[in-house]
Protein backbone atom coordinates (compact mmCIF):
# COMPACT_ATOMS: atom_id res chain seq x y z
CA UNK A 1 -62.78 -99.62 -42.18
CA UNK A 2 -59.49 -100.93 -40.23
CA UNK A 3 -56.60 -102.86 -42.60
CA UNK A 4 -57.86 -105.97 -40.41
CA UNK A 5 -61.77 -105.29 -41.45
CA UNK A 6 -60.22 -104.90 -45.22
CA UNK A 7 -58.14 -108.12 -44.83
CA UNK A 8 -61.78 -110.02 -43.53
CA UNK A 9 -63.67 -108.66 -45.92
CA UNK A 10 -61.57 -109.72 -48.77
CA UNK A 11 -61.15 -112.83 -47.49
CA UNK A 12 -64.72 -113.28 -47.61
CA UNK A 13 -65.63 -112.72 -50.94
CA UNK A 14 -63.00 -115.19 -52.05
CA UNK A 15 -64.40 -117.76 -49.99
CA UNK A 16 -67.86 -116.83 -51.77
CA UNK A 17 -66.29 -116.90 -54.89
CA UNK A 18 -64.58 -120.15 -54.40
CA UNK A 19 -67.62 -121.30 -53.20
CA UNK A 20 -69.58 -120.66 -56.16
CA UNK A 21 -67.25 -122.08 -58.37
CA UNK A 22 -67.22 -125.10 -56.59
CA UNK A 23 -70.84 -125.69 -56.74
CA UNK A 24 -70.86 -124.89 -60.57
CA UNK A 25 -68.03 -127.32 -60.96
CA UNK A 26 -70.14 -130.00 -59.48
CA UNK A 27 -73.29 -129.46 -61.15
CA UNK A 28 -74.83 -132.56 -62.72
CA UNK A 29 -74.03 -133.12 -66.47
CA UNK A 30 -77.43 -132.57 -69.13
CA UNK A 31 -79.89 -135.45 -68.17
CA UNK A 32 -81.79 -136.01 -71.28
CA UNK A 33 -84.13 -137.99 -68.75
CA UNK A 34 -85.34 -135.01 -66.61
CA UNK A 35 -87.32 -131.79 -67.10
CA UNK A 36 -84.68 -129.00 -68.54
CA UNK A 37 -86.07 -126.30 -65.92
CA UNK A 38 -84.83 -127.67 -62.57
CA UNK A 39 -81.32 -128.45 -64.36
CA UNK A 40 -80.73 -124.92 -64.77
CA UNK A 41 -82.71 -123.44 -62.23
CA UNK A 42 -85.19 -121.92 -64.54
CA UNK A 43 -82.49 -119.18 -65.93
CA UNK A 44 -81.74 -118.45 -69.43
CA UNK A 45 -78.46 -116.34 -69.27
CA UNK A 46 -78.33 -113.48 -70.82
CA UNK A 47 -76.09 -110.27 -71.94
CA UNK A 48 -76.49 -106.85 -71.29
CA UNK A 49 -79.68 -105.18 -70.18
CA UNK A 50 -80.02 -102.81 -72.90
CA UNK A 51 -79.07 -105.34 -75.88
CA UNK A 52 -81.57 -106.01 -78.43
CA UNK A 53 -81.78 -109.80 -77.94
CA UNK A 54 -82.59 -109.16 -74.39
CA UNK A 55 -85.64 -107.18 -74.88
CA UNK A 56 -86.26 -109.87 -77.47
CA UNK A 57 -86.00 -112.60 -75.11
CA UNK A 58 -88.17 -111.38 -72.63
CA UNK A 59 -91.03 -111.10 -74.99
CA UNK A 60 -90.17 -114.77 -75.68
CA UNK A 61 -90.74 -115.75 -71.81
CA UNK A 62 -93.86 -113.63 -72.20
CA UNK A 63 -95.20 -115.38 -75.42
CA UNK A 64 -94.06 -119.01 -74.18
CA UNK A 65 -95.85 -118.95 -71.11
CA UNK A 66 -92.54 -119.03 -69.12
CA UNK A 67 -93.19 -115.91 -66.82
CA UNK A 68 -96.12 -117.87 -65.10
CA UNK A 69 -93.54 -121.03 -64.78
CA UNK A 70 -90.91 -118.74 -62.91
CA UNK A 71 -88.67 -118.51 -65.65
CA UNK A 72 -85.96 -115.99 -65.82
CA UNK A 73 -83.30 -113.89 -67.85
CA UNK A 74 -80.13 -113.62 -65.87
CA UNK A 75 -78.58 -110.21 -67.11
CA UNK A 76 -74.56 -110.00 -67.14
CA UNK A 77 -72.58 -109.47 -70.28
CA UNK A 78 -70.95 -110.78 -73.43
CA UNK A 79 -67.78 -111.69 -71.84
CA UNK A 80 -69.66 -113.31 -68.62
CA UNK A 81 -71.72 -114.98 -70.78
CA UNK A 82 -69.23 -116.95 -73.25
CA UNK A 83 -67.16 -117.87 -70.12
CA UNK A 84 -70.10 -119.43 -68.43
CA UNK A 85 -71.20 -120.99 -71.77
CA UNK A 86 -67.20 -122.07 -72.22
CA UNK A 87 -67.38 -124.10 -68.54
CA UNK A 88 -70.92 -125.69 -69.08
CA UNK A 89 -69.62 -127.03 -72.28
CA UNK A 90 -66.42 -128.42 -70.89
CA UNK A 91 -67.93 -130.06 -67.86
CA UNK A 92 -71.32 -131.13 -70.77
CA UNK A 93 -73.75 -129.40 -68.43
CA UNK A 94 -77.11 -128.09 -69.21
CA UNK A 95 -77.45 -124.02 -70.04
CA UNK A 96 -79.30 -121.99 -72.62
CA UNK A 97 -78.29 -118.40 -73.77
CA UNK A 98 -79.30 -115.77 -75.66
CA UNK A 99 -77.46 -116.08 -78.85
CA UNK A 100 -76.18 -114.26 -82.19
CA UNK A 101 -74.64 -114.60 -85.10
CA UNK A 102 -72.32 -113.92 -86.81
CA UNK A 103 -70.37 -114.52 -83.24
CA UNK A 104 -67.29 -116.57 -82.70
CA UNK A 105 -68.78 -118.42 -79.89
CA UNK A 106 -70.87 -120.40 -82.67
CA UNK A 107 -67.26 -121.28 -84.30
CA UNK A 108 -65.53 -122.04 -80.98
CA UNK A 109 -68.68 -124.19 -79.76
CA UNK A 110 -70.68 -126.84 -80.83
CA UNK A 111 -74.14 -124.70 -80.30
CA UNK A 112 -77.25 -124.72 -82.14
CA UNK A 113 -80.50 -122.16 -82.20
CA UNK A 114 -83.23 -122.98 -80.90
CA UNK A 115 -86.42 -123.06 -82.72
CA UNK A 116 -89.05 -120.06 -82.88
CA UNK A 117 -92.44 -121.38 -84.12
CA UNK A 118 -94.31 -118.35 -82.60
CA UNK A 119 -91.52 -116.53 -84.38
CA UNK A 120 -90.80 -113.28 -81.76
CA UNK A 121 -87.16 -113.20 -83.02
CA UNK A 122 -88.12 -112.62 -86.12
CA UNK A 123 -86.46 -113.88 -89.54
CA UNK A 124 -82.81 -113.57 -90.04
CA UNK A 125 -81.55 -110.06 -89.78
CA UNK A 126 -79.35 -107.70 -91.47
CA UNK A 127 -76.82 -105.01 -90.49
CA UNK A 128 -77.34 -101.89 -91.83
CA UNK A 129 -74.43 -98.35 -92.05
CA UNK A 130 -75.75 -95.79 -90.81
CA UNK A 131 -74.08 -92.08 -90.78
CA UNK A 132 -74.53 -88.97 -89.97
CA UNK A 133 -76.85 -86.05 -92.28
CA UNK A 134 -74.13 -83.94 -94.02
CA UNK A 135 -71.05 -86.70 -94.34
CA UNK A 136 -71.78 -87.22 -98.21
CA UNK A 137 -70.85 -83.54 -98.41
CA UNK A 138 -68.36 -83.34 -95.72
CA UNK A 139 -66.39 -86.13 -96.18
CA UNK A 140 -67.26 -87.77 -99.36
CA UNK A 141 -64.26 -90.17 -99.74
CA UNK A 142 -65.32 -91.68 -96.07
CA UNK A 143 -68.97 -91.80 -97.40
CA UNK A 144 -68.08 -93.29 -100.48
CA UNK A 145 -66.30 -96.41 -98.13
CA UNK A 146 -69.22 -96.32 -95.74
CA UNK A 147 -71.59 -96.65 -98.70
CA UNK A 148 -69.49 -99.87 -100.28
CA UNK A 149 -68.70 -101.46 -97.20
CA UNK A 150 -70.15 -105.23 -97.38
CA UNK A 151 -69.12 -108.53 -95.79
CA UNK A 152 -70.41 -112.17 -95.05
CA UNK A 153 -71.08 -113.49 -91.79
CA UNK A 154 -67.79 -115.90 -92.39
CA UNK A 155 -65.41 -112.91 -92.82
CA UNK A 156 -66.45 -110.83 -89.63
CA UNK A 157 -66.60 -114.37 -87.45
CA UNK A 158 -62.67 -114.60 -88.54
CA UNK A 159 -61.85 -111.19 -87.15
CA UNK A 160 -63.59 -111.95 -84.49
CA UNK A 161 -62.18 -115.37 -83.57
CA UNK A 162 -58.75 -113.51 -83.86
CA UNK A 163 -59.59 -111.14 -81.00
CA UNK A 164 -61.00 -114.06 -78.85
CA UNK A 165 -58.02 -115.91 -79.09
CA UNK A 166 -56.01 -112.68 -77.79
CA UNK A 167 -55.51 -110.25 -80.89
CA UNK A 168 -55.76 -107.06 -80.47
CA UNK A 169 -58.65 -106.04 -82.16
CA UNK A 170 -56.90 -102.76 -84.40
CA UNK A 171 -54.58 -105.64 -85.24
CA UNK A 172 -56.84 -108.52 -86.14
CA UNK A 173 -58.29 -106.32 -88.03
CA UNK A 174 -55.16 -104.59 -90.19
CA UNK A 175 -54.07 -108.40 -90.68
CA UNK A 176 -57.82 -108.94 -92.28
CA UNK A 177 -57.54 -106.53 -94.47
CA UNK A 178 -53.96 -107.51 -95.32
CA UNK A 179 -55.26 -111.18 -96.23
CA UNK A 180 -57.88 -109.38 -98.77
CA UNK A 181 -56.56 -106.86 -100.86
CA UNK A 182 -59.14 -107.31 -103.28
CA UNK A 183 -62.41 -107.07 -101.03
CA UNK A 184 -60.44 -103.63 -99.72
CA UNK A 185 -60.51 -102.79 -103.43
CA UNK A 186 -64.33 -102.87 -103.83
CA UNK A 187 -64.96 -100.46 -101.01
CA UNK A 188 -62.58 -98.32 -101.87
CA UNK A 189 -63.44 -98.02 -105.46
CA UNK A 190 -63.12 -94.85 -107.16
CA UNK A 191 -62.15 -93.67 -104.01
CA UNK A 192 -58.99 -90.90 -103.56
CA UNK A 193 -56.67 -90.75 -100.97
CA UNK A 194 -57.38 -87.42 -98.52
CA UNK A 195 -55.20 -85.36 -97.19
CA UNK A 196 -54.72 -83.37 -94.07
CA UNK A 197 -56.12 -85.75 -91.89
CA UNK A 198 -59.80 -85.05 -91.78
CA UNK A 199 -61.29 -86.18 -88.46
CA UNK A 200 -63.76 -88.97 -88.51
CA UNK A 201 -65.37 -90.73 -85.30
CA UNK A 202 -67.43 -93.88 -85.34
CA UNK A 203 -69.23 -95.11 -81.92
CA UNK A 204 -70.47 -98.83 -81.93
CA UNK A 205 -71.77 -101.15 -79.58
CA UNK A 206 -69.17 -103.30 -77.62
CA UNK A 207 -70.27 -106.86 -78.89
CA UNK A 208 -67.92 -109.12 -80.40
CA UNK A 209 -69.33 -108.63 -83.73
CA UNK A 210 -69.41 -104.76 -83.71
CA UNK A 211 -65.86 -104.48 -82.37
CA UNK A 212 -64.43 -106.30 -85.74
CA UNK A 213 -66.54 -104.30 -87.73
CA UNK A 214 -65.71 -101.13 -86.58
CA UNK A 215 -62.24 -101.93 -86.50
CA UNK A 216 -62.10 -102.66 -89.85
CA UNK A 217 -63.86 -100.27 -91.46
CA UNK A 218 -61.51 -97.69 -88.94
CA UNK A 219 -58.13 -99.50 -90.78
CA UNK A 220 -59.82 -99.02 -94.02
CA UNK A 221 -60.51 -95.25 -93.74
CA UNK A 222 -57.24 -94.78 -92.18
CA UNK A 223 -55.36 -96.65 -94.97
CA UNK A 224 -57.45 -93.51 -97.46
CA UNK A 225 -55.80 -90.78 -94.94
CA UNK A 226 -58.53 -90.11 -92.67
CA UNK A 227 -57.68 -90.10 -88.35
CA UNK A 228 -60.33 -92.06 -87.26
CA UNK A 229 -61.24 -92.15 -83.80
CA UNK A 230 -63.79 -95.03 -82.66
CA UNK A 231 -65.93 -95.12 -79.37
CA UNK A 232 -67.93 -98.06 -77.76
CA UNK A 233 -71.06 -97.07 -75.74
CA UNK A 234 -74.76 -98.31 -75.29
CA UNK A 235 -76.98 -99.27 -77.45
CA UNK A 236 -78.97 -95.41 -77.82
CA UNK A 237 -75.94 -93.13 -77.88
CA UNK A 238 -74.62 -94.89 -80.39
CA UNK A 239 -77.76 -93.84 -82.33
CA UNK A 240 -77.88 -90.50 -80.59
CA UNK A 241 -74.16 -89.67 -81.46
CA UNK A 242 -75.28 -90.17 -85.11
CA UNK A 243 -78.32 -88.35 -85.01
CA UNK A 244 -76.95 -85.43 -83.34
CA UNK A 245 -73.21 -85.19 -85.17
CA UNK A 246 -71.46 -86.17 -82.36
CA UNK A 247 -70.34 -88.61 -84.66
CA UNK A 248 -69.69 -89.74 -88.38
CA UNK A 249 -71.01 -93.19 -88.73
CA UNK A 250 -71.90 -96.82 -87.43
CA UNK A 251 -72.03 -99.91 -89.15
CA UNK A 252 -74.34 -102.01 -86.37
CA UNK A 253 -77.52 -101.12 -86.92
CA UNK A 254 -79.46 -104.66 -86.50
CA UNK A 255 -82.52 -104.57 -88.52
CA UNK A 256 -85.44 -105.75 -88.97
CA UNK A 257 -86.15 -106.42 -85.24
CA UNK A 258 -82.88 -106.44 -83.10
CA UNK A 259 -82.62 -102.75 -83.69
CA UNK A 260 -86.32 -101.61 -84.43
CA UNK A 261 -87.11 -99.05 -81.56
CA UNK A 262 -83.88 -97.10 -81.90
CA UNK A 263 -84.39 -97.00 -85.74
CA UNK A 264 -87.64 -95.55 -85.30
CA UNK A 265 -86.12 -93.29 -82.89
CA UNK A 266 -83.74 -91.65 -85.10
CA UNK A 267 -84.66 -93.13 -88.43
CA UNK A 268 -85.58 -89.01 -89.64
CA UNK A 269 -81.99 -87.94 -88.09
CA UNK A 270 -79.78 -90.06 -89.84
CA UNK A 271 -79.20 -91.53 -93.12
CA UNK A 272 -79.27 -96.06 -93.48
CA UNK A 273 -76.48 -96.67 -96.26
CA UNK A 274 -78.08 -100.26 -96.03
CA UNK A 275 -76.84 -103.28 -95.42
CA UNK A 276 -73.62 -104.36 -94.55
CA UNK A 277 -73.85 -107.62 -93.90
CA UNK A 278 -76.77 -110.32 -94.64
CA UNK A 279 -77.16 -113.39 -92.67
CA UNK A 280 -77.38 -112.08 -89.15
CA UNK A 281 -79.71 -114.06 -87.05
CA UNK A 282 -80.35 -113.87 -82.57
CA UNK A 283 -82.73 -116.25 -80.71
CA UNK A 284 -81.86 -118.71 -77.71
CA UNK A 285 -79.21 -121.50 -78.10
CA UNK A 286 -78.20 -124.56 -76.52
CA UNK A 287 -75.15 -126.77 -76.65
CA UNK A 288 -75.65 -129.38 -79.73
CA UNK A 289 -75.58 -132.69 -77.01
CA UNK A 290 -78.73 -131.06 -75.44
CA UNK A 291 -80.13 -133.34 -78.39
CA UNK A 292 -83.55 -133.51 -77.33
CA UNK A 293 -83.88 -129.31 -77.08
CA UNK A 294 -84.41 -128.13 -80.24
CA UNK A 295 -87.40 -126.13 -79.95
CA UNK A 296 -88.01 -122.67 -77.29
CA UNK A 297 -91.30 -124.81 -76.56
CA UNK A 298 -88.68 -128.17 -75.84
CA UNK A 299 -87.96 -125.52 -72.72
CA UNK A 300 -90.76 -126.54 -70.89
C-alpha cells in the first residue's frame, strides 16, 4: 500500500468513526411510551465471548422467546461495555447490559437488575479460592492466606472504584490493605513470615472484580515474603493453569452457575478453599430512569 493509500485509508475510518459517534450522540432519549426493542435495535450489549454471564445470557434470549423476536447479544468487552453504558447514561438513552456485581459500574451508575422469574441466572452467587493439588504442602504459609482470605462485596467494589478512577491497580490495592490492618490480620493469622522468596503465581480473569482481588491477595502474600507473580487470561486457562500446576491459585471461581462448566471440568484437579466472597450476583441491567423495565419479560 502507497503512504497516499495509508493516508486514505486512515482517513476513512475516522470519518466512520466520527460517524458513528455522531449517530449515537443523537439517538433519542428512553421513551417510556414506545416498545423497548426498536429503541435499542434489539441488542443487549454484552462482554466477552467466553464470560460466564454471556453464556448465561444467551440461554436467557433462548428461554424468553427473544431469539424468534430477532434479539441479540452484542459481544465486546468490559471496558467497551462501561463506556457505552457511561454515554447512554449521560445523554438518558435506552440500553440494557449484561451485568455483575460486586462491580464499580453499579457504584458509579444509577443501574438496577433486572428481574429473572424463569430464574436462568440463578440465585446470588459466590466466589470461591481455588489452588493448586500440593500447595498445602508446598507452600503452607501462602495456603494458610488463600484458605482465610474473605471479603464483602463493599470492600472489593472500593478497590475497584480506585482503579476506575485511574489507580493503578498493585496500588489501589497496597492502599486497601493499608486502610485495614485488622482484616489483613485475620488472613494472616498464625501465619509466619517466609523467607527466600518462594515463587508463587496466580492467573485470574481480567474483569474489574478479579483484578482487585488478585491484586490484593498478591500485596498480602508479598507483605508474608513470598514473589508473587500474577497473570490475566481467559476464562479456561485460568482453570487449566490450576489444574495442571502451571500455577498456585485463583480466587474467581464464580459458583453456583457463572462458573459451573469449568468447575466440573477441573473440579477432580484442583482443590475449592471455598468462598471468598458472598453476595455476588449477574443477570441483565438497565439504567434506574428506564422505570417501567424492571422485569427480562418488561423486554418485550
Amino acid at each position: 500500500m502507497t503512504f497516499l493509500k495509508k493516508i486514505a485509508a486512515a482517513l476513512a475510518v475516522l470519518i466512520t468513526v466520527g460517524a458513528l459517534a455522531a449517530c449515537s450522540s443523537t439517538q433519542p432519549k428512553y421513551d417510556a411510551k414506545e416498545p423497548l426493542g426498536p429503541q435499542i435495535n434489539y441488542t443487549i450489549t454484552g462482554i466477552d465471548a467466553g464470560a460466564g454471564v454471556m453464556t448465561s445470557t444467551d440461554k436467557a434470549l433462548k428461554a424468553y422467546g427473544f431469539v424468534e423476536k430477532k434479539w441479540q447479544l452484542k459481544q465486546s468487552s468490559t471496558a467497551a461495555m462501561t463506556s457505552t453504558l457511561q454515554k447512554a447514561i449521560a445523554d438518558k438513552r435506552p440500553i440494557v447490559v449484561t451485568g455483575w456485581t460486586p462491580h464499580w459500574m453499579f457504584t458509579k451508575f444509577p443501574l438496577k437488575f433486572l428481574k429473572d422469574p424463569k430464574n436462568v441466572y440463578g440465585k446470588t452467587e459466590q466466589i470461591h479460592t481455588i489452588v493448586r493439588k500440593g500447595l498445602k504442602q508446598d507452600a503452607p504459609q501462602a495456603y494458610q492466606v488463600l484458605d482465610q482470605f474473605h471479603w464483602t462485596p463493599e470492600e472489593m467494589s472500593s478497590v475497584m472504584l480506585a482503579v476506575n478512577g485511574g489507580k493503578d491497580p498493585a496500588e489501589a490495592a497496597k492502599a486497601f490493605v493499608k486502610k485495614h490492618p485488622e482484616q489483613i490480620a485475620q488472613w494472616t493469622k498464625g501465619v509466619t513470615h517466609v523467607s527466600g522468596k518462594p515463587k508463587l503465581t496466580m492467573t485470574y480473569i481480567a474483569w474489574d472484580s478479579e483484578i482487585a482481588s488478585t491484586n490484593v491477595v498478591a500485596t498480602v502474600l508479598r507483605q508474608i515474603g513470598y514473589n508473587v507473580t500474577i497473570r490475566a487470561m481467559e476464562p479456561q486457562p485460568v482453570w487449566a493453569s490450576v489444574a495442571t500446576k502451571a500455577a498456585d491459585a485463583q480466587v474467581s471461581a464464580w459458583l453456583p452457575n457463572t462458573s459451573a462448566k469449568l468447575y466440573s471440568d477441573y473440579k477432580n484437579q484442583v482443590v475449592d478453599l471455598g468462598v471468598n466472597l458472598d453476595g455476588a450476583k449477574v443477570g441483565l441491567a438497565v439504567p434506574k430512569y428506564m422505570k417501567n423495565i424492571n422485569s427480562i419479560e418488561d423486554l418485550k
